[in-house]
C-alpha atoms as a PDB file:
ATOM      1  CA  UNK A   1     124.258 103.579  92.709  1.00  0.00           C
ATOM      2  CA  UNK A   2     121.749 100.944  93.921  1.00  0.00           C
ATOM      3  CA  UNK A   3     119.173 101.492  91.105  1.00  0.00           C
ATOM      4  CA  UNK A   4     116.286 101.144  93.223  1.00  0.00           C
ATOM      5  CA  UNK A   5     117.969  97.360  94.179  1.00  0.00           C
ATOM      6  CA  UNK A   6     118.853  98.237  97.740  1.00  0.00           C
ATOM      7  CA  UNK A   7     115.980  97.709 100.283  1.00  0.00           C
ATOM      8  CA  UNK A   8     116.285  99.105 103.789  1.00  0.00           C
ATOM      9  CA  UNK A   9     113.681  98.087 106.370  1.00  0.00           C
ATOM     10  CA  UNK A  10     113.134  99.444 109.919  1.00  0.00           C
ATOM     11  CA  UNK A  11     112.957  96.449 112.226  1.00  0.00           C
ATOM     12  CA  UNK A  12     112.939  96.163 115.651  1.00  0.00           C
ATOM     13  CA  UNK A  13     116.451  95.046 116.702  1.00  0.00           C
ATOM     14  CA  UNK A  14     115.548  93.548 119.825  1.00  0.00           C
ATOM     15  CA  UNK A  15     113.145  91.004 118.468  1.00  0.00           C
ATOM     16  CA  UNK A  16     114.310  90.702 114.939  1.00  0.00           C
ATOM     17  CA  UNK A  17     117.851  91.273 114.030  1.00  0.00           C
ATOM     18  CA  UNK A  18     118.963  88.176 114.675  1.00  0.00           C
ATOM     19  CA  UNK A  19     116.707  86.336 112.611  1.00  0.00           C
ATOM     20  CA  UNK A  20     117.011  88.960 109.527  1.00  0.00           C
ATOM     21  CA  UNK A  21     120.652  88.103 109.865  1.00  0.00           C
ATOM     22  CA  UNK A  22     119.849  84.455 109.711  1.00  0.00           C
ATOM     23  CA  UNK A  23     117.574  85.449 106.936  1.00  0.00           C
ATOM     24  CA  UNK A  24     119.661  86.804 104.847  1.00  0.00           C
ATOM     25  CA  UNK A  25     122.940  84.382 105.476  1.00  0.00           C
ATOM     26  CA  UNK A  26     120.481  81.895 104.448  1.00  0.00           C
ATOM     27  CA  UNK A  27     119.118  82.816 101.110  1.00  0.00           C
ATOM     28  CA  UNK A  28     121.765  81.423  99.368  1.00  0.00           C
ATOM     29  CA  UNK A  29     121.428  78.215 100.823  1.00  0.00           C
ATOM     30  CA  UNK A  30     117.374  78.244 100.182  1.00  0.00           C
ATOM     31  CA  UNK A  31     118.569  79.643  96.389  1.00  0.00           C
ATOM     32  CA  UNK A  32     120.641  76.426  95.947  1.00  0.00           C
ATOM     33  CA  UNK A  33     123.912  78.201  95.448  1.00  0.00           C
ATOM     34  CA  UNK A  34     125.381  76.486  98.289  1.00  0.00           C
ATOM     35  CA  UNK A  35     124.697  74.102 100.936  1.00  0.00           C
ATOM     36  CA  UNK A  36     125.605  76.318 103.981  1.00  0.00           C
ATOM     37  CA  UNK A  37     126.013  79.739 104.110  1.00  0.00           C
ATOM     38  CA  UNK A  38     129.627  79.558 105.265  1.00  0.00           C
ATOM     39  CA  UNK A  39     130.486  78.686 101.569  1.00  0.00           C
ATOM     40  CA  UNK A  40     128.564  81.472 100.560  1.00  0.00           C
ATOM     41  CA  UNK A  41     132.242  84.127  99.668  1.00  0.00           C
ATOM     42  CA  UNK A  42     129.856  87.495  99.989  1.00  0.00           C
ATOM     43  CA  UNK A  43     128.184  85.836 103.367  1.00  0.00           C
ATOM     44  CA  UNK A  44     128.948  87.889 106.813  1.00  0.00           C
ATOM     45  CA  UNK A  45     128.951  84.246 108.298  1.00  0.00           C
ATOM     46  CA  UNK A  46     132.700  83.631 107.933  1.00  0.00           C
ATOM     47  CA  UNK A  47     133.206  87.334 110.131  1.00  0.00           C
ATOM     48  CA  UNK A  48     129.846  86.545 112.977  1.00  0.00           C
ATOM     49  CA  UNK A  49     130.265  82.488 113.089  1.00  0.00           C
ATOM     50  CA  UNK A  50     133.794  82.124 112.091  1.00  0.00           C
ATOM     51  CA  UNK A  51     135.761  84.735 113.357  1.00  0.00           C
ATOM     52  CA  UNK A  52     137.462  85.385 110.382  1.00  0.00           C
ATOM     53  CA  UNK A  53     138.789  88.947 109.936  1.00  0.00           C
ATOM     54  CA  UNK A  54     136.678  91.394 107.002  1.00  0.00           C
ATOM     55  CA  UNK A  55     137.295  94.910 107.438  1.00  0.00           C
ATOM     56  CA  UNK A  56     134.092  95.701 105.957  1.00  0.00           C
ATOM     57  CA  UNK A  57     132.253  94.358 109.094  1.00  0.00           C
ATOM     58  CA  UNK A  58     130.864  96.605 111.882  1.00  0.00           C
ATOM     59  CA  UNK A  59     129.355  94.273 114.756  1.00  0.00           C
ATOM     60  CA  UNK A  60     125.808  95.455 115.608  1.00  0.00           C
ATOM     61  CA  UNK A  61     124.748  95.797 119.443  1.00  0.00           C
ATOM     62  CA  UNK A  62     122.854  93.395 118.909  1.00  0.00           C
ATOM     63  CA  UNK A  63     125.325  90.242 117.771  1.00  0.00           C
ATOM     64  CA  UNK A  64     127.798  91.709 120.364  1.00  0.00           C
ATOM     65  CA  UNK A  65     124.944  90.947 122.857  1.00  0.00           C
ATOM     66  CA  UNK A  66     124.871  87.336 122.271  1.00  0.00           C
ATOM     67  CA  UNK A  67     127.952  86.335 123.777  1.00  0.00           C
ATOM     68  CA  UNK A  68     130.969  87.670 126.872  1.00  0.00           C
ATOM     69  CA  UNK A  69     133.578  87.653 124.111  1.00  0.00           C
ATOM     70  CA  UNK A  70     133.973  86.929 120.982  1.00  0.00           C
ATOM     71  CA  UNK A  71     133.956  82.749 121.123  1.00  0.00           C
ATOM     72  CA  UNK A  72     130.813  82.812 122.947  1.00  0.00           C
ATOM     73  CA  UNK A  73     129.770  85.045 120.291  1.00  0.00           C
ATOM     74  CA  UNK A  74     130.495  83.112 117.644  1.00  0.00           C
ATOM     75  CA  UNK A  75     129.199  79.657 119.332  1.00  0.00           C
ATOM     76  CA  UNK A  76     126.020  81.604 119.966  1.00  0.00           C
ATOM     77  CA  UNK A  77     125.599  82.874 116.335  1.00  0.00           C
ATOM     78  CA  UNK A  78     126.477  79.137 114.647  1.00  0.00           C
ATOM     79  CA  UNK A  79     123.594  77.869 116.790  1.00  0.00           C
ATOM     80  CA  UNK A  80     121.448  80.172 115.117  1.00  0.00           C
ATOM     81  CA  UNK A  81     121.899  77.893 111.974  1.00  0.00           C
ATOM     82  CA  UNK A  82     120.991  75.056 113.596  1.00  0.00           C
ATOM     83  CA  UNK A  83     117.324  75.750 114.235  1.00  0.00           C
ATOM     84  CA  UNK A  84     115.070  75.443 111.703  1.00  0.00           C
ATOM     85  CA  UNK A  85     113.342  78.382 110.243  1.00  0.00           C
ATOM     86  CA  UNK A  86     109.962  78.770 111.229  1.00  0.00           C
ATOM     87  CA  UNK A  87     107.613  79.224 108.435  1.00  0.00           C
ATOM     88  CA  UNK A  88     105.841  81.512 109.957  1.00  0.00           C
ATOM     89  CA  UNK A  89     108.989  83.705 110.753  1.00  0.00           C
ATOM     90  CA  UNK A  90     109.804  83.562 106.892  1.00  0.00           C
ATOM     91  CA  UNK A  91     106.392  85.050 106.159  1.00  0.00           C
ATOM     92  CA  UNK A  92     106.683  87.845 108.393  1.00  0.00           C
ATOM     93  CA  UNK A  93     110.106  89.047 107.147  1.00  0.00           C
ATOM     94  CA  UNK A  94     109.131  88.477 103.520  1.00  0.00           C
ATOM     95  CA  UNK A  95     106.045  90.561 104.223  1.00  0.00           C
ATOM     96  CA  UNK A  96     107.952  93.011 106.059  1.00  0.00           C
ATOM     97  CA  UNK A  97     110.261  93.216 102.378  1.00  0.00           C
ATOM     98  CA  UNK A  98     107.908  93.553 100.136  1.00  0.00           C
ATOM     99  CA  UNK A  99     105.303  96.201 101.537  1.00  0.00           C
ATOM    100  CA  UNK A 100     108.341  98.028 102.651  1.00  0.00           C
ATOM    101  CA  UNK A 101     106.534  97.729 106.326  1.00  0.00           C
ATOM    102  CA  UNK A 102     108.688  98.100 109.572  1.00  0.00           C
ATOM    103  CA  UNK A 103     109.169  94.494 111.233  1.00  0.00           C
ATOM    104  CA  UNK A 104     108.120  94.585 114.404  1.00  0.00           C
ATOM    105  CA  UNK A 105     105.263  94.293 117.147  1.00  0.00           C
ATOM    106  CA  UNK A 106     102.249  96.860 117.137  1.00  0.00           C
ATOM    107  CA  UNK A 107     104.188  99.164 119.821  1.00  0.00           C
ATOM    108  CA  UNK A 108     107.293  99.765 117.631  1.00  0.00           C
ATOM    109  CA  UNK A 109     105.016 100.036 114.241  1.00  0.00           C
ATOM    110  CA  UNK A 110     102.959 102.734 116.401  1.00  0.00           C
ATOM    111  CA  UNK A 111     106.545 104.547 117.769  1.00  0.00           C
ATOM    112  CA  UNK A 112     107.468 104.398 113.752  1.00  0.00           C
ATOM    113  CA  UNK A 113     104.143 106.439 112.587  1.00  0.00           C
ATOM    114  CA  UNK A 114     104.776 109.025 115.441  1.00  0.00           C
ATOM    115  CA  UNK A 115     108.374 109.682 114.520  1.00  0.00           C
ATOM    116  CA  UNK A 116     107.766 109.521 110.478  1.00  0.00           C
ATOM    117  CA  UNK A 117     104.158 111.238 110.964  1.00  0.00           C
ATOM    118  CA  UNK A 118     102.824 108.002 108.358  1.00  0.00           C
ATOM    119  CA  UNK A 119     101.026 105.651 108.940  1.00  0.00           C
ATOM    120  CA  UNK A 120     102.889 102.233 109.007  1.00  0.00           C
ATOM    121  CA  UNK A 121     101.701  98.540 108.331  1.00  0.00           C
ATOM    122  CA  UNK A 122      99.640  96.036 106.206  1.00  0.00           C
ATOM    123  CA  UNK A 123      96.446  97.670 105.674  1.00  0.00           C
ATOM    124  CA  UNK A 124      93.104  94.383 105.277  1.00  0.00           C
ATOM    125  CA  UNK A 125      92.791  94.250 101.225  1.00  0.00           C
ATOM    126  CA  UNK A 126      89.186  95.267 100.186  1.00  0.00           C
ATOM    127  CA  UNK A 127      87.278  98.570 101.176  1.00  0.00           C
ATOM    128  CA  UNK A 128      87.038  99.789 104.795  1.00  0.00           C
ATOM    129  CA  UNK A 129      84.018  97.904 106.649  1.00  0.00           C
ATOM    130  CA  UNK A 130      80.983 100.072 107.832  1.00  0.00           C
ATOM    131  CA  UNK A 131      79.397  99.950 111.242  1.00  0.00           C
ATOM    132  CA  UNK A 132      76.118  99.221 110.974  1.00  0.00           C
ATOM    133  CA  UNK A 133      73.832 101.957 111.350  1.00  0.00           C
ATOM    134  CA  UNK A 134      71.110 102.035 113.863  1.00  0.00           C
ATOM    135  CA  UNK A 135      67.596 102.420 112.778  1.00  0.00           C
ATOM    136  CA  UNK A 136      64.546 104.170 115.169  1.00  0.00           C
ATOM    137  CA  UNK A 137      61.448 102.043 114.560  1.00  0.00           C
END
């Protein structure tokens, strides 16, 4: 169905759903197809900031855990938009995307290779460094 267009990464919800939601109800904004994202008509912004009702919308523990009820929620959720994304934060999630590598810290990449029985993460580019060997003069 997807044609190999669909890309599913593990992340650590805790630390990082929130800003892969941000993420992602910003790249049409950073595209230039519109100026915020809740003008963006495919955008789960109108449903998470907005309130407004999309049956194709299932709340994740994580957005539910922002806020008492659902206007605290969606306070909580606009003020996401209102910080400015960190560089650094983009690099990590786009890094994340394109090696396919779960998003996370070094504990939760470590829980990943246990359960999957792979090893996980960015390996350093170039060959494997050598310890130096010891010579007996």
């Amino acid at each position: 169905m997807w044609e190999g267009r669909h890309k599913g990464n593990v992340i650590e919800s805790e630390a990082y759903f929130l800003s892969c939601m941000r993420y992602i109800e910003m790249n049409p904004v950073r595209a230039g197809m519109v100026d915020h994202p809740a003008k963006y008509r495919w955008s789960s912004y109108a449903a998470n900031a907005q309130g407004i009702d999309n049956a194709v919308i299932q709340f994740h523990e994580q957005y539910l855990a922002i806020g008492n009820n659902a206007e605290a929620r969606q306070s909580a959720y606009r003020g996401l938009f209102e910080i400015i994304t960190d560089a650094d934060e983009l690099t990590i999630i786009r890094a994340s995307l394109s090696s396919g590598t779960p998003l996370g810290n070094a504990y939760f990449k470590k829980q990943v290779e246990i359960m999957s029985g792979r090893k996980v993460g960015l390996n350093q580019p170039g060959r494997p460094r050598q310890t130096p060997k010891a010579y007996i003069l």
